[in-house]
Every structure is written in C-alpha cells, then in structure tokens.
N, C-alpha and C. Protein backbone atom coordinates (compact mmCIF):
# COMPACT_ATOMS: atom_id res chain seq x y z
N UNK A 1 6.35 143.75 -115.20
CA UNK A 1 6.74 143.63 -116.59
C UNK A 1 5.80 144.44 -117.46
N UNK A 2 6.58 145.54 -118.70
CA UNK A 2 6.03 145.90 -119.58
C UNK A 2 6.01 145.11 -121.05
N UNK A 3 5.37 145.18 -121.28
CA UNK A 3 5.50 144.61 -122.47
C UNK A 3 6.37 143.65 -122.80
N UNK A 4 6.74 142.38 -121.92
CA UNK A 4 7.64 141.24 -121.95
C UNK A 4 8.94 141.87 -121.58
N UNK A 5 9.01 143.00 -120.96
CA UNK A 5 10.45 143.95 -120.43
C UNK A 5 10.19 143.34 -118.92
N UNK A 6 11.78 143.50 -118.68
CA UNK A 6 11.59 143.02 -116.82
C UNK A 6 11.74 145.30 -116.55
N UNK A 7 11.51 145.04 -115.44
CA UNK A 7 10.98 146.11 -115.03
C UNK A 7 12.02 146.90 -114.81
N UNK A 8 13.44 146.74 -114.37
CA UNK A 8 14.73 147.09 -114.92
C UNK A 8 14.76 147.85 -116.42
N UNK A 9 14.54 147.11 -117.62
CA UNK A 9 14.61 147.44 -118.30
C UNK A 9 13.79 148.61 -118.93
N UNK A 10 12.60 148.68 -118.51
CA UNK A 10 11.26 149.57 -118.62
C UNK A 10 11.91 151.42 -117.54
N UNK A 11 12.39 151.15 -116.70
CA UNK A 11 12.66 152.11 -115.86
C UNK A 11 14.11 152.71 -116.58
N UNK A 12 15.15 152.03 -117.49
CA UNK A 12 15.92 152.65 -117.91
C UNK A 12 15.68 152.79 -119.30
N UNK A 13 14.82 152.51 -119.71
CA UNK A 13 14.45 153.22 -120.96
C UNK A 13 14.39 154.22 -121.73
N UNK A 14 14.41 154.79 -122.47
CA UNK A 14 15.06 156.17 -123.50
C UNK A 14 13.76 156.92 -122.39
N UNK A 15 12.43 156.53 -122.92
CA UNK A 15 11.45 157.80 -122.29
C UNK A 15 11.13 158.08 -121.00
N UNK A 16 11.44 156.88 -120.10
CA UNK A 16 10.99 157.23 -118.83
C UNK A 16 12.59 157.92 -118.36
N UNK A 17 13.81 157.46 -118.74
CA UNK A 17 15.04 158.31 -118.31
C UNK A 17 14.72 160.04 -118.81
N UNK A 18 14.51 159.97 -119.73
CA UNK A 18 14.32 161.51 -120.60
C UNK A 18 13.24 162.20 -119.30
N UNK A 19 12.06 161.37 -118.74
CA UNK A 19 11.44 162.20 -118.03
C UNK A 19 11.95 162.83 -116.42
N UNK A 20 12.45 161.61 -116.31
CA UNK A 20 13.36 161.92 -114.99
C UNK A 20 14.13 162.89 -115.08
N UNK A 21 14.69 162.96 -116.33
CA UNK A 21 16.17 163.96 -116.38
C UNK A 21 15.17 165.20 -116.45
N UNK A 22 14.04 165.56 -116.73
CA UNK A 22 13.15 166.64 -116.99
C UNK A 22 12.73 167.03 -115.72
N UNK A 23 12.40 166.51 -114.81
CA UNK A 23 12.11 166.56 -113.60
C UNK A 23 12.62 166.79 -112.52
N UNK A 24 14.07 166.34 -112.60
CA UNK A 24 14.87 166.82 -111.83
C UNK A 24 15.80 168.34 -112.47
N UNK A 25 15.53 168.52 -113.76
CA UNK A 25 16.61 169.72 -114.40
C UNK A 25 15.08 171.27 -113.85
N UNK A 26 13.81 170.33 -114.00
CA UNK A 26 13.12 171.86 -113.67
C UNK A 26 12.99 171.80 -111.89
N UNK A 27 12.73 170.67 -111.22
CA UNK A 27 13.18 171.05 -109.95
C UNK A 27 14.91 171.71 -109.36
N UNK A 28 15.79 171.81 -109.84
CA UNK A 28 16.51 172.61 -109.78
C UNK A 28 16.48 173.99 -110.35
N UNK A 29 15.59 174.29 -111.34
CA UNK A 29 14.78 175.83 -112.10
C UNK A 29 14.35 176.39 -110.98
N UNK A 30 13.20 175.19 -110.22
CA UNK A 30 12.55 176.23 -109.59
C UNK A 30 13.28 176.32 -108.24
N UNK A 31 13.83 175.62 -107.28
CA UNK A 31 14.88 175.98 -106.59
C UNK A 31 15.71 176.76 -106.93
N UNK A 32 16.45 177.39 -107.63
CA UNK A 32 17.52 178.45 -108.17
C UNK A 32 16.56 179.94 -108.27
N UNK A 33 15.35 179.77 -108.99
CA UNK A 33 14.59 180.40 -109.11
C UNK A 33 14.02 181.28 -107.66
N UNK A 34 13.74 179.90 -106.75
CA UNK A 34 13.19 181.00 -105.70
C UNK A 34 14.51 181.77 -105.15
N UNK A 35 15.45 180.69 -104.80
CA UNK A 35 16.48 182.02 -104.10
C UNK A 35 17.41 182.94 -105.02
N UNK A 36 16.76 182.99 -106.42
CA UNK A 36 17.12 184.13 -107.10
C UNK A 36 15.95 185.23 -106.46
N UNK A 37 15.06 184.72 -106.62
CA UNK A 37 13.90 186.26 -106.28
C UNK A 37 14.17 186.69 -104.45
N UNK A 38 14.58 185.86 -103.59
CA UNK A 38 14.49 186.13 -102.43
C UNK A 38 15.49 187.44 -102.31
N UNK A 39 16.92 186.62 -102.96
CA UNK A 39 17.98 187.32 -102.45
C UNK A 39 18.17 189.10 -103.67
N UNK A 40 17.11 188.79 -104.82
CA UNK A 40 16.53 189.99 -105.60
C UNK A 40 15.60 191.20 -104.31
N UNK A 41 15.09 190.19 -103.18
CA UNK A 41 13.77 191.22 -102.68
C UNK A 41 15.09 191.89 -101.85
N UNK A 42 15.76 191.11 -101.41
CA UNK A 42 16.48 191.70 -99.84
C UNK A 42 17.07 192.74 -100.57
N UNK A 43 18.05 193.04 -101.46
CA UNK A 43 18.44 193.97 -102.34
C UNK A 43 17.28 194.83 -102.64
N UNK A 44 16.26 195.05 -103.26
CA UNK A 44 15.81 195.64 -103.36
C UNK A 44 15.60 196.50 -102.25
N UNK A 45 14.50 195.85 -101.21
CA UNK A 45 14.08 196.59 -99.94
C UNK A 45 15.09 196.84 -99.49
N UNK A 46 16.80 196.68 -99.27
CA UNK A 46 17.62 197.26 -98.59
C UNK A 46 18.59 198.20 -98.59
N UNK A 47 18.15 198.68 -100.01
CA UNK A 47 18.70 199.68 -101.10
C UNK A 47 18.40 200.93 -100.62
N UNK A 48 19.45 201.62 -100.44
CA UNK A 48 19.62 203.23 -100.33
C UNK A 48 18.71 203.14 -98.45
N UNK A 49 18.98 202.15 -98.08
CA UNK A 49 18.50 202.87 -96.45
C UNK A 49 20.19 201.82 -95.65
N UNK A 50 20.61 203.29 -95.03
CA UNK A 50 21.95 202.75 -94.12
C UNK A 50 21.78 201.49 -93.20
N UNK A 51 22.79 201.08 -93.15
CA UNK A 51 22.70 199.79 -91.57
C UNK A 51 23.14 200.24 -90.46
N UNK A 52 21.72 199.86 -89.63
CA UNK A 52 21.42 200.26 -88.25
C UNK A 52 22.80 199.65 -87.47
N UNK A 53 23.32 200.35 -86.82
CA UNK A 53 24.80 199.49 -85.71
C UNK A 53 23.76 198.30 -84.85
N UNK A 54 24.47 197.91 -84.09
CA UNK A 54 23.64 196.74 -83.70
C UNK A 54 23.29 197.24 -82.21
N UNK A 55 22.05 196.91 -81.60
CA UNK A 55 21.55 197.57 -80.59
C UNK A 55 21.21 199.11 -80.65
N UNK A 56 21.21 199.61 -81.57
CA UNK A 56 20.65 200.54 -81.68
C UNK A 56 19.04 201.10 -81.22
N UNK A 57 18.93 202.35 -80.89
CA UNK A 57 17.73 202.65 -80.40
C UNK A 57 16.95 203.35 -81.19
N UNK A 58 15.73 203.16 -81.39
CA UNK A 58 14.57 203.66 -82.10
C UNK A 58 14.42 205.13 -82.11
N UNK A 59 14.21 206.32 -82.96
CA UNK A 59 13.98 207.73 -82.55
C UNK A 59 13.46 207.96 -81.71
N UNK A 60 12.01 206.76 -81.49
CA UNK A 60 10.73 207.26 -81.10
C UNK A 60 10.30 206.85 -79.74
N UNK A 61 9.68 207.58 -79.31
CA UNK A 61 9.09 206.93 -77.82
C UNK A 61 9.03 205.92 -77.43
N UNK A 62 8.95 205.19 -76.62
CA UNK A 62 8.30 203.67 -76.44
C UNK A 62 6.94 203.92 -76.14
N UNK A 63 6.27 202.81 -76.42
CA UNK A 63 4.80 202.71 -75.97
C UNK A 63 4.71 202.40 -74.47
N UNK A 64 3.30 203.23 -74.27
CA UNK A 64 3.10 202.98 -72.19
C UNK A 64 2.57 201.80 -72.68
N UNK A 65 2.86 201.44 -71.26
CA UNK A 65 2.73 199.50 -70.82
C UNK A 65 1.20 199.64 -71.10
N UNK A 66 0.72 198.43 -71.40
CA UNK A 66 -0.66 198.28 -71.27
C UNK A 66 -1.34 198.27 -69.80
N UNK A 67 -2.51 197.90 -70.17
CA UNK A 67 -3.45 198.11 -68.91
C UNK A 67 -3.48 196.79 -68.24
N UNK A 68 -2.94 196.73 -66.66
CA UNK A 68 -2.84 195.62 -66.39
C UNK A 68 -3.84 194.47 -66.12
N UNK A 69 -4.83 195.03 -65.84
CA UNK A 69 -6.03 194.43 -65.91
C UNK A 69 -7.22 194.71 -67.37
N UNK A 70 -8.08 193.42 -67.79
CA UNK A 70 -9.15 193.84 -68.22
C UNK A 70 -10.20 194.68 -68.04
N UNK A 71 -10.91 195.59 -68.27
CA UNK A 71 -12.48 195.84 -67.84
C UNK A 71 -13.36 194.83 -67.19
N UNK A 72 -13.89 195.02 -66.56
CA UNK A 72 -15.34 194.16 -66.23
C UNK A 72 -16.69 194.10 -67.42
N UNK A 73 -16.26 193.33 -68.00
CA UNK A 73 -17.69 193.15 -68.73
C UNK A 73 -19.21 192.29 -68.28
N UNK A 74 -19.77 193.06 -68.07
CA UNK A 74 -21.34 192.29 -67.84
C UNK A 74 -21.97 191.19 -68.53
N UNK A 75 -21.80 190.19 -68.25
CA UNK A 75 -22.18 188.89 -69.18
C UNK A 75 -24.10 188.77 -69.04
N UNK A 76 -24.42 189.36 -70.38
CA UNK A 76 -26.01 189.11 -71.48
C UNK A 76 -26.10 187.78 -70.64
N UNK A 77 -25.13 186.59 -70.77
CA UNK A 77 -25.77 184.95 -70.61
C UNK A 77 -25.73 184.62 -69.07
N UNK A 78 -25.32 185.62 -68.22
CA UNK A 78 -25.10 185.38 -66.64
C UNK A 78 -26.71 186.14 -65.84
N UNK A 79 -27.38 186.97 -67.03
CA UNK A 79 -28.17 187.78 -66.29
C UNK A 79 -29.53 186.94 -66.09
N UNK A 80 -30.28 186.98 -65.14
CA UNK A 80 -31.15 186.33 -64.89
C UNK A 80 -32.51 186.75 -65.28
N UNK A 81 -32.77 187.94 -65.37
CA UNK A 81 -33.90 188.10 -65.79
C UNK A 81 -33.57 188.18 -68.03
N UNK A 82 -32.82 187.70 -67.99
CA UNK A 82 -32.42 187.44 -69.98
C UNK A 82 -33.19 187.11 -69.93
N UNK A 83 -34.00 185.39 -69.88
CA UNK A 83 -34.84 184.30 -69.93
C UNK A 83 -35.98 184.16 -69.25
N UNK A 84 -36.10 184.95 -68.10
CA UNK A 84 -37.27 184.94 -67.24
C UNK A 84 -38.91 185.05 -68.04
N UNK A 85 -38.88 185.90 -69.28
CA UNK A 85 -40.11 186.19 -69.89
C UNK A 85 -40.02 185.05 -70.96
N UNK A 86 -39.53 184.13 -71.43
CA UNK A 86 -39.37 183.28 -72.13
C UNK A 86 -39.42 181.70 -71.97
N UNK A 87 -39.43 181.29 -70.59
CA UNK A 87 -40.23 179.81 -70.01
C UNK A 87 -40.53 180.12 -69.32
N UNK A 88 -41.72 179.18 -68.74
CA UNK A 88 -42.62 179.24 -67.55
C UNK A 88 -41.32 179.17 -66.47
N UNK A 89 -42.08 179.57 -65.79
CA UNK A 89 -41.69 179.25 -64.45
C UNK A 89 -41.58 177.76 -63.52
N UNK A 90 -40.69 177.04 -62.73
CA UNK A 90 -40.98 175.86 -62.35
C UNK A 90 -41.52 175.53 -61.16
C-alpha cells in the first residue's frame, strides 16, 4: 500500500502507467532502430559489388597446407645446468 492505495490501484495510476507506456514505446525505438542500421550496413557494403553464383571459386591461389608438425623448441625450464649456480648442491 501507497499512501492508503491497495497496490492495484498505485500500479494503474496516471504516472506509473505514463511510465510504462514510455518504456515500452522507446524499447521498440531502439529495436526498430537497430535493425534499421543493420539492414542500412548490408546495403551499404553490398552496393555496386555483383553476386557471387553460389560455389563459386576464388581468383586466387589457395594457400599450401601448413606444416605438419611443430619445431622442436628447447625448454630454458627443462635445462639442468639453468639452476645449478643458484642452490647449493644436496
């Protein structure tokens, strides 16, 4: 209860209705809004370049396969004399 209002009455009230209706009229702004700019980008970026047929092939070379293996790298923390000058001995 507000102010001797049952809580019914408080929730349909001139100001808290007015805010709702505000809230839901700019969450539909900004929903309309984004897929105005989305379907603005795709137009843009798709302007004046033709459509590829489907499966189409690239001009350009393909890239050689990578290397199937790594290098061998020498592991600094595997080497034994790293630490040797740095504690006694046991």
């Amino acid at each position: 209860m507000a102010g001797g209002q049952p809580v019914g009455a408080t929730l349909n009230g001139e100001f808290i209705a007015q805010e709702i209706v505000r809230s839901v009229v700019a969450t539909i702004g900004i929903v309309a809004a984004v897929a105005m700019t989305t379907a603005l980008a795709v137009l843009v970026t798709s302007a004046g370049r033709p459509a590829e047929p489907t499966g189409a092939q690239p001009d350009r070379e393909p890239e050689p396969p990578a290397a199937t293996a790594a290098p061998v790298v020498d592991d600094p923390w595997r080497d034994d004399d790293l630490w040797s000058g740095h504690f006694p001995s046991r």
